[in-house]
Protein backbone atom coordinates (compact mmCIF):
# COMPACT_ATOMS: atom_id res chain seq x y z
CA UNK A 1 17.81 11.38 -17.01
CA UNK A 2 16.24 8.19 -15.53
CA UNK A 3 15.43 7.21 -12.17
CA UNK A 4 16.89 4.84 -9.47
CA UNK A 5 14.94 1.49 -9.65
CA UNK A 6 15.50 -0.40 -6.73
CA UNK A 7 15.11 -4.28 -7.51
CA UNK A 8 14.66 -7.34 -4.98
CA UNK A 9 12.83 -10.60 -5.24
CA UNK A 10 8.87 -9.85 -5.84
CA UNK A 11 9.53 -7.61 -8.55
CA UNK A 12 6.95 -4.53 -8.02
CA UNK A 13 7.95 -2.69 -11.22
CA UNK A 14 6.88 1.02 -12.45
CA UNK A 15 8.12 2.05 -15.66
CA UNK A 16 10.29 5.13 -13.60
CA UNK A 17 9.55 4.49 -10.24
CA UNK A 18 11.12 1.63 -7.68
CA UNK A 19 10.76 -2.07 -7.79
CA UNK A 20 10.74 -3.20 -4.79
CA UNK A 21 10.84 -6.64 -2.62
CA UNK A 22 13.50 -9.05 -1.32
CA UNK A 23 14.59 -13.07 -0.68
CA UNK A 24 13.51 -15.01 2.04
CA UNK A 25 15.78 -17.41 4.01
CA UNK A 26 15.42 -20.47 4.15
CA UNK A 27 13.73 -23.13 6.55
CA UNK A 28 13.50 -21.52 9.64
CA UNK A 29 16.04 -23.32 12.29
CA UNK A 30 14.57 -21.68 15.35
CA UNK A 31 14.34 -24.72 16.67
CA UNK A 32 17.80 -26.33 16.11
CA UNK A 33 19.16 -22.78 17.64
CA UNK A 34 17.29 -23.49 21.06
CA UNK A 35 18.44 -26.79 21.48
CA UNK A 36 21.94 -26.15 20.25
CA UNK A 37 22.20 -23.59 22.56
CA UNK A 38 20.86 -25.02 25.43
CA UNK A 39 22.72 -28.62 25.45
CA UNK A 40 25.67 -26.64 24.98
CA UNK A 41 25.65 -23.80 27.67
CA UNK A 42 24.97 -27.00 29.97
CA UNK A 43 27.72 -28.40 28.98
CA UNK A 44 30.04 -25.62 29.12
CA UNK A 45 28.84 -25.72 33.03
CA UNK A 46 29.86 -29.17 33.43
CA UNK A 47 32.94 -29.06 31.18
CA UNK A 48 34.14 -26.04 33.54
CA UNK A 49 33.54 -27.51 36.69
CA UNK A 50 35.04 -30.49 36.01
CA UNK A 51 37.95 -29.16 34.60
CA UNK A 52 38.40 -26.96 37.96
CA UNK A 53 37.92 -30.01 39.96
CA UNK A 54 40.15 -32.77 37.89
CA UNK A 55 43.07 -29.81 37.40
CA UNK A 56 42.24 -29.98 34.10
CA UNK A 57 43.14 -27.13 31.75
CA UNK A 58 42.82 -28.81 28.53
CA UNK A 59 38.75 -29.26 29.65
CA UNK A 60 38.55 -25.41 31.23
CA UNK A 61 40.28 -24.59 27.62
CA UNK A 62 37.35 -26.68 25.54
CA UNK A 63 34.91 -25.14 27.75
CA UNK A 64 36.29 -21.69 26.96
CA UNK A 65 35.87 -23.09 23.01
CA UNK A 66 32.56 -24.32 24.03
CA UNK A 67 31.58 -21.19 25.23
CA UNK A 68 32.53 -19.52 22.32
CA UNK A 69 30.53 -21.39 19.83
CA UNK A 70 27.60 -20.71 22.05
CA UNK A 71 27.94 -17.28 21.86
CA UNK A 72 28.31 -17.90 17.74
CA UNK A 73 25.14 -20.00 17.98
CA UNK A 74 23.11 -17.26 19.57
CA UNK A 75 24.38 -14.83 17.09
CA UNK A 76 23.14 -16.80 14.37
CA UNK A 77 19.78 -16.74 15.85
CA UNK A 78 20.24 -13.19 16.73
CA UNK A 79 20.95 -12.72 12.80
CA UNK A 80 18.26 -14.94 11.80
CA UNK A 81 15.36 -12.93 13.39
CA UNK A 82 16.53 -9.80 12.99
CA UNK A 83 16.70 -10.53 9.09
CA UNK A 84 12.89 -10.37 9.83
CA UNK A 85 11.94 -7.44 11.91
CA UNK A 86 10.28 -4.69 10.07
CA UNK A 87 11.87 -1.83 9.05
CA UNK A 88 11.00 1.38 10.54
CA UNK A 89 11.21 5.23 10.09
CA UNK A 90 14.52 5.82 11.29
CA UNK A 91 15.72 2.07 10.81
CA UNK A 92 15.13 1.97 7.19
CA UNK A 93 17.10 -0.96 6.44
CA UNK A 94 15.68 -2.98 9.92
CA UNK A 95 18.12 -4.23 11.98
CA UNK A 96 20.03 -6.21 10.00
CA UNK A 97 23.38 -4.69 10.87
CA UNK A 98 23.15 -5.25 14.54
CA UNK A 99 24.51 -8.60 13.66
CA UNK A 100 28.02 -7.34 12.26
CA UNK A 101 28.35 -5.34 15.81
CA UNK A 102 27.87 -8.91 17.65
CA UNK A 103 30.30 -10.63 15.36
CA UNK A 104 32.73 -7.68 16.74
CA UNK A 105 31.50 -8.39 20.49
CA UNK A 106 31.81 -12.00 20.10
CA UNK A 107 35.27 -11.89 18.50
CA UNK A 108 36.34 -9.39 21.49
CA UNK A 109 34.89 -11.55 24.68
CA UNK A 110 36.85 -14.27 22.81
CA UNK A 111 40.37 -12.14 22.79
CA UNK A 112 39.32 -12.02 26.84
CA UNK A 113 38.74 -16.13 27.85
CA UNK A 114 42.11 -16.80 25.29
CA UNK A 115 44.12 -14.47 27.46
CA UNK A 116 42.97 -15.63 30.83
CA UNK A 117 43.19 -19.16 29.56
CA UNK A 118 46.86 -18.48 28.77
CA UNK A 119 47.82 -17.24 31.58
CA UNK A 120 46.36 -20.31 33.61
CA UNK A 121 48.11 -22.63 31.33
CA UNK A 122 51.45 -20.56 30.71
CA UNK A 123 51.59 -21.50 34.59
CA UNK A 124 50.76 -24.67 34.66
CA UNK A 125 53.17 -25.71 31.67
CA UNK A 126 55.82 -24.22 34.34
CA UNK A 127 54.22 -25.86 37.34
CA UNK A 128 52.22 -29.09 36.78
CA UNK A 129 49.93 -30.05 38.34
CA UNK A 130 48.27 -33.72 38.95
CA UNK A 131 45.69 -33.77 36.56
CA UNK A 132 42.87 -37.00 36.58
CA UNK A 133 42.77 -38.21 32.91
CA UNK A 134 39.97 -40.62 33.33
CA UNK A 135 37.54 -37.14 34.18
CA UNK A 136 39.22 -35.88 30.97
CA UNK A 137 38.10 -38.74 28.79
CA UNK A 138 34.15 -38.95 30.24
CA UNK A 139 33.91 -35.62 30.29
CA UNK A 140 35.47 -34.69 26.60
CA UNK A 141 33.42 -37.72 25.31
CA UNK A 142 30.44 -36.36 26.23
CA UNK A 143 31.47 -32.81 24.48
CA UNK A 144 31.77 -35.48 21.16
CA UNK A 145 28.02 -36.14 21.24
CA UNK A 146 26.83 -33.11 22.33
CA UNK A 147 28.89 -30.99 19.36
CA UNK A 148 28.17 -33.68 17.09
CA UNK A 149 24.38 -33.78 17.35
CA UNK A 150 24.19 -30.19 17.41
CA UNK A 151 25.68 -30.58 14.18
CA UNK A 152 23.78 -32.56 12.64
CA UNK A 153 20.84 -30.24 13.56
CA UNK A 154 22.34 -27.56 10.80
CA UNK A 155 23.42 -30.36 8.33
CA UNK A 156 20.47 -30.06 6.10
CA UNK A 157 20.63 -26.03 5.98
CA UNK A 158 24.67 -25.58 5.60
CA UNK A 159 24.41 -25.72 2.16
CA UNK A 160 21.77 -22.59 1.44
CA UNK A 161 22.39 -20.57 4.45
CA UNK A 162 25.57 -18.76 5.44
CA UNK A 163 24.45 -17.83 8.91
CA UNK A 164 23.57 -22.07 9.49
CA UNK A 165 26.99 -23.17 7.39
CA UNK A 166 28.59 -21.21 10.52
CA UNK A 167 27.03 -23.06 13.11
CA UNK A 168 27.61 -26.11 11.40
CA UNK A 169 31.70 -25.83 11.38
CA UNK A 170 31.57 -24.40 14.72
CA UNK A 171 30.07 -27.24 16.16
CA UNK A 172 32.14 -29.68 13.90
CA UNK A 173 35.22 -28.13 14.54
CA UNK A 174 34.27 -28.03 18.59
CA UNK A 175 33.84 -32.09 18.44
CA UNK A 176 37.19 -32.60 17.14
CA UNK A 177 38.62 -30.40 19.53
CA UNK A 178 36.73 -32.69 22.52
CA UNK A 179 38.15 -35.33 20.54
CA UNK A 180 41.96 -33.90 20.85
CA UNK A 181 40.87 -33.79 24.79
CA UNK A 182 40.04 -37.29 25.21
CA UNK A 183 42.98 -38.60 23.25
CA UNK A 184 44.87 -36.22 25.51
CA UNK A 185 43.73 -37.68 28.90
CA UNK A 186 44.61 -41.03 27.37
CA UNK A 187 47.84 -39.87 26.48
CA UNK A 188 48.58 -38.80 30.62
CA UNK A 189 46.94 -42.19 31.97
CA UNK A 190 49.31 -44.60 29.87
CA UNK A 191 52.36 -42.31 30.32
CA UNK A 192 51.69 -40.45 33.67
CA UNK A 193 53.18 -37.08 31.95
CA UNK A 194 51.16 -34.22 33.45
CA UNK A 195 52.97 -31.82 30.90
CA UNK A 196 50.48 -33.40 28.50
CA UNK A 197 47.54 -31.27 29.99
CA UNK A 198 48.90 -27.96 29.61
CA UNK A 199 50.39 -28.61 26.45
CA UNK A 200 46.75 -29.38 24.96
CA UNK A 201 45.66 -26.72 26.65
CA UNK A 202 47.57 -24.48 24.42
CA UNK A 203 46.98 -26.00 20.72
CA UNK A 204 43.09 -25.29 22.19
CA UNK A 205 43.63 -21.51 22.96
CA UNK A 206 45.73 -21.56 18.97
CA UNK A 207 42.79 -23.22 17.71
CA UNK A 208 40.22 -20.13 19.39
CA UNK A 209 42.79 -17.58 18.43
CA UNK A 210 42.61 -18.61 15.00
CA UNK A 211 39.36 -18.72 14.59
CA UNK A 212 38.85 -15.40 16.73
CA UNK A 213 40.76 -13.98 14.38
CA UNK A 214 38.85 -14.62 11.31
CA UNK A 215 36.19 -13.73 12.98
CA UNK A 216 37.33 -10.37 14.39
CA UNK A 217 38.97 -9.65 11.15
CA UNK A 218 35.52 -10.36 9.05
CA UNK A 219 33.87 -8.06 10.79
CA UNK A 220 35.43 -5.19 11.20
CA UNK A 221 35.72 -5.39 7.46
CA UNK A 222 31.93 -5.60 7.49
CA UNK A 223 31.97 -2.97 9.85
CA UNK A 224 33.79 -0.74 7.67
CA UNK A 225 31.11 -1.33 4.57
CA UNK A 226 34.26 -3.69 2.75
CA UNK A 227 32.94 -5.81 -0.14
CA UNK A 228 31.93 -8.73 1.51
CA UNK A 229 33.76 -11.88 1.42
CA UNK A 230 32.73 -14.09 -1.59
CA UNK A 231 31.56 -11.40 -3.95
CA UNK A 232 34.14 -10.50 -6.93
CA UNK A 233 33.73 -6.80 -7.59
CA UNK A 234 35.33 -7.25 -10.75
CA UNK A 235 33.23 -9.85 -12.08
CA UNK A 236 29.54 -7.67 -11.12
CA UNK A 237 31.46 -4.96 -12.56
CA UNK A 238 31.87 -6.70 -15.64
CA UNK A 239 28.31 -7.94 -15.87
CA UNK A 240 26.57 -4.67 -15.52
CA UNK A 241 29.20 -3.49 -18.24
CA UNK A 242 28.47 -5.98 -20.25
CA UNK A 243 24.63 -5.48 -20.64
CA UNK A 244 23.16 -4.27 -23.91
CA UNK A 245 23.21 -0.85 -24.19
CA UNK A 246 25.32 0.10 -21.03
CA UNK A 247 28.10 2.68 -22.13
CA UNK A 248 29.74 2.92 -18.44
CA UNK A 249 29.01 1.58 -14.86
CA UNK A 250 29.87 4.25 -12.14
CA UNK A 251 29.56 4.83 -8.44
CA UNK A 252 29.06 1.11 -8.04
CA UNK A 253 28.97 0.08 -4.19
CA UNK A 254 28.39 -3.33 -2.91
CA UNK A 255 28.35 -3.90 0.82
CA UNK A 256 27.20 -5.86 3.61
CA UNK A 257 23.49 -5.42 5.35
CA UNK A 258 23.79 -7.96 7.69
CA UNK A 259 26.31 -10.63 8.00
CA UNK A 260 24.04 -12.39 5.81
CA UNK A 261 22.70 -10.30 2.95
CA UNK A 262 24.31 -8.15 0.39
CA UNK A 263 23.40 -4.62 -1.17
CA UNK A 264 24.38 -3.05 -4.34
CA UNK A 265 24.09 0.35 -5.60
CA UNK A 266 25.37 1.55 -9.06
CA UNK A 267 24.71 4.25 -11.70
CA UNK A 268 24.54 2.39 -15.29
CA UNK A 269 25.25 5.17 -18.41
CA UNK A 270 23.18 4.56 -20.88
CA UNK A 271 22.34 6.56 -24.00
CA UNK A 272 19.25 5.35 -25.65
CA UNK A 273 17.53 5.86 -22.03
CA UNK A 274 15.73 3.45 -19.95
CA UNK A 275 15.58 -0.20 -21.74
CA UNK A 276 12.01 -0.86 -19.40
CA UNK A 277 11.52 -3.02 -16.41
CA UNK A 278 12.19 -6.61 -17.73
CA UNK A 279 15.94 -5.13 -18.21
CA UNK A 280 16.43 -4.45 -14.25
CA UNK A 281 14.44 -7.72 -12.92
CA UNK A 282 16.81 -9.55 -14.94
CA UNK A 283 19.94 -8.26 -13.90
CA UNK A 284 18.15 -8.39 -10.01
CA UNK A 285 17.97 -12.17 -10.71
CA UNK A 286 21.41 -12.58 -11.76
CA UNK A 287 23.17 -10.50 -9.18
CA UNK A 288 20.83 -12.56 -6.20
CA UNK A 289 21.41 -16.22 -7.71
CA UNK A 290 25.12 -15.90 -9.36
CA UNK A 291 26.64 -13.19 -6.64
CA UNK A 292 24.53 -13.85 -3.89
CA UNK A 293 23.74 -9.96 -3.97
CA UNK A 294 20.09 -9.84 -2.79
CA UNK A 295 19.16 -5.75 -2.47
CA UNK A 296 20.04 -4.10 -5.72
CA UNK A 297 19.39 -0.39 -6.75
CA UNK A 298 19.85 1.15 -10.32
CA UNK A 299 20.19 4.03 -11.62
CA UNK A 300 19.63 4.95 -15.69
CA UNK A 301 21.36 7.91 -16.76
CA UNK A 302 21.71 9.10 -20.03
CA UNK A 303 24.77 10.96 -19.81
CA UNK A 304 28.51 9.97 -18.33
CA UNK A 305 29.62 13.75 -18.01
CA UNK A 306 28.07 12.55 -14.26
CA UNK A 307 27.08 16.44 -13.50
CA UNK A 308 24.15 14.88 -11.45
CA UNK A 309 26.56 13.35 -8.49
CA UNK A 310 28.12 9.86 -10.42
């Protein structure tokens, strides 16, 4: 039988033993993280009082979106440096995962602000109120160039980073919604109709639901070890089974580490034995630049009767 040879990026190979190493993110956005995150939990602050204070719900709604993102912003960070801590003894794998069970606390303090938000508005749609649409327009501009330069902090990244390309649609998606706000207050100053407020106040909490819900949904699947979203088990199936001299692929797992990186396990049959190590780095670099599967563990076994546990 052969051994398990366990392949990432710096490619440590022993003819039976492990090869070991693994990818390194991108350009740090530490930086762009802080800033995001600060110029946007100020905001929410104003947003929220102002909102209180003009009768506002559409602007208490974007803040409750605003609020949202910040908690996604600071979970990208979170995910970002945890990707670096050290693994320990007992924490073999670091702690990458701690990010999937923030996704899951982020996506369940949003299920809370859309149902308190709803309620607000439910009664206001039933009970206008005098709302001032000028606040609305100031204060919603303001979100525009907040959300829009955060942005623009996580343009360059988006592309190479799945952690950053999140922060970069949240904020997008959070300066359009400002935008919807501001049209909205101009909307209620030309036609006086207070319904107006409300009303946006609702396609807001459908816009947060909807997202929540992808959210919420993604990560209980990563929760749950699920094949993460992306990756087509069919097709790495297919490539292992396709490589010269493999008879059968079994036990093959692929799951999520963190809500950024991907780890693969599989058993590969084949009967002339072990091919050497240039045979497992090469597959390593295929799986991490074709299937974005960075962590990849093989196994050589001669047989497929799969007495030893396949």
């Amino acid at each position: 039988m052969g051994g398990a040879h366990h392949h990432h990026d710096h490619g440590h190979s022993h003819a039976h033993g492990r090869a070991h190493g693994h990818d390194h993110g991108p350009t740090d956005h530490g930086r762009a993280f802080l800033i995001g995150i600060v110029l946007n939990t100020a905001f929410v602050v104003v947003e929220a009082t102002y909102g209180f204070l003009s009768g506002s719900m559409a602007l208490v709604a974007d803040a409750g979106h605003n609020l949202s993102d910040v908690l996604a912003l600071v979970l990208a960070w979170g995910a970002s440096v945890a990707a670096k801590r050290p693994a320990r003894a007992r924490y073999s794998y670091g702690y990458k995962s701690s990010t999937i069970l923030a996704a899951l606390a982020n996506a369940a303090l949003l299920l809370v602000a859309i149902g308190a938000i709803l309620i607000e508005t439910v009664r206001r749609l039933l009970d206008p109120a005098p709302v001032e649409g000028m606040t609305m327009i100031v204060v919603a501009g303001i979100g525009i160039a907040i959300n829009t330069a955060t942005a623009l902090l996580f343009l360059r990244g988006r592309h190479d980073d799945l952690n950053i390309r999140g922060a970069f649609l949240h904020m997008a998606a959070d300066a359009l919604v400002s935008l919807g706000v501001v049209i909205a207050g101009a909307a209620i100053l030309l036609s006086g109709l207070q319904w107006i407020d409300p009303a946006t106040s609702l396609v807001i909490v459908a816009v947060i639901a909807w997202g929540t819900w992808g959210l919420a949904s993604d990560s209980l699947r990563m929760a749950l070890n699920s094949v993460p979203r992306g990756i087509d088990e069919d097709g790495v199936r297919a490539y292992l089974a396709g490589q010269s001299g493999v008879e059968a692929v079994h036990d093959l797992h692929i799951w999520p580490m963190s809500t950024t990186e991907t780890a693969l396990t599989a058993h590969l049959v084949m009967p002339q034995g072990h091919p050497g190590d240039a045979f497992l780095h090469d597959i390593a670099h295929e799986l991490a630049d074709h299937h974005r599967i960075g962590h990849v563990t093989l196994q050589i076994v001669r047989e497929s009767g799969c007495r030893t546990g396949c």
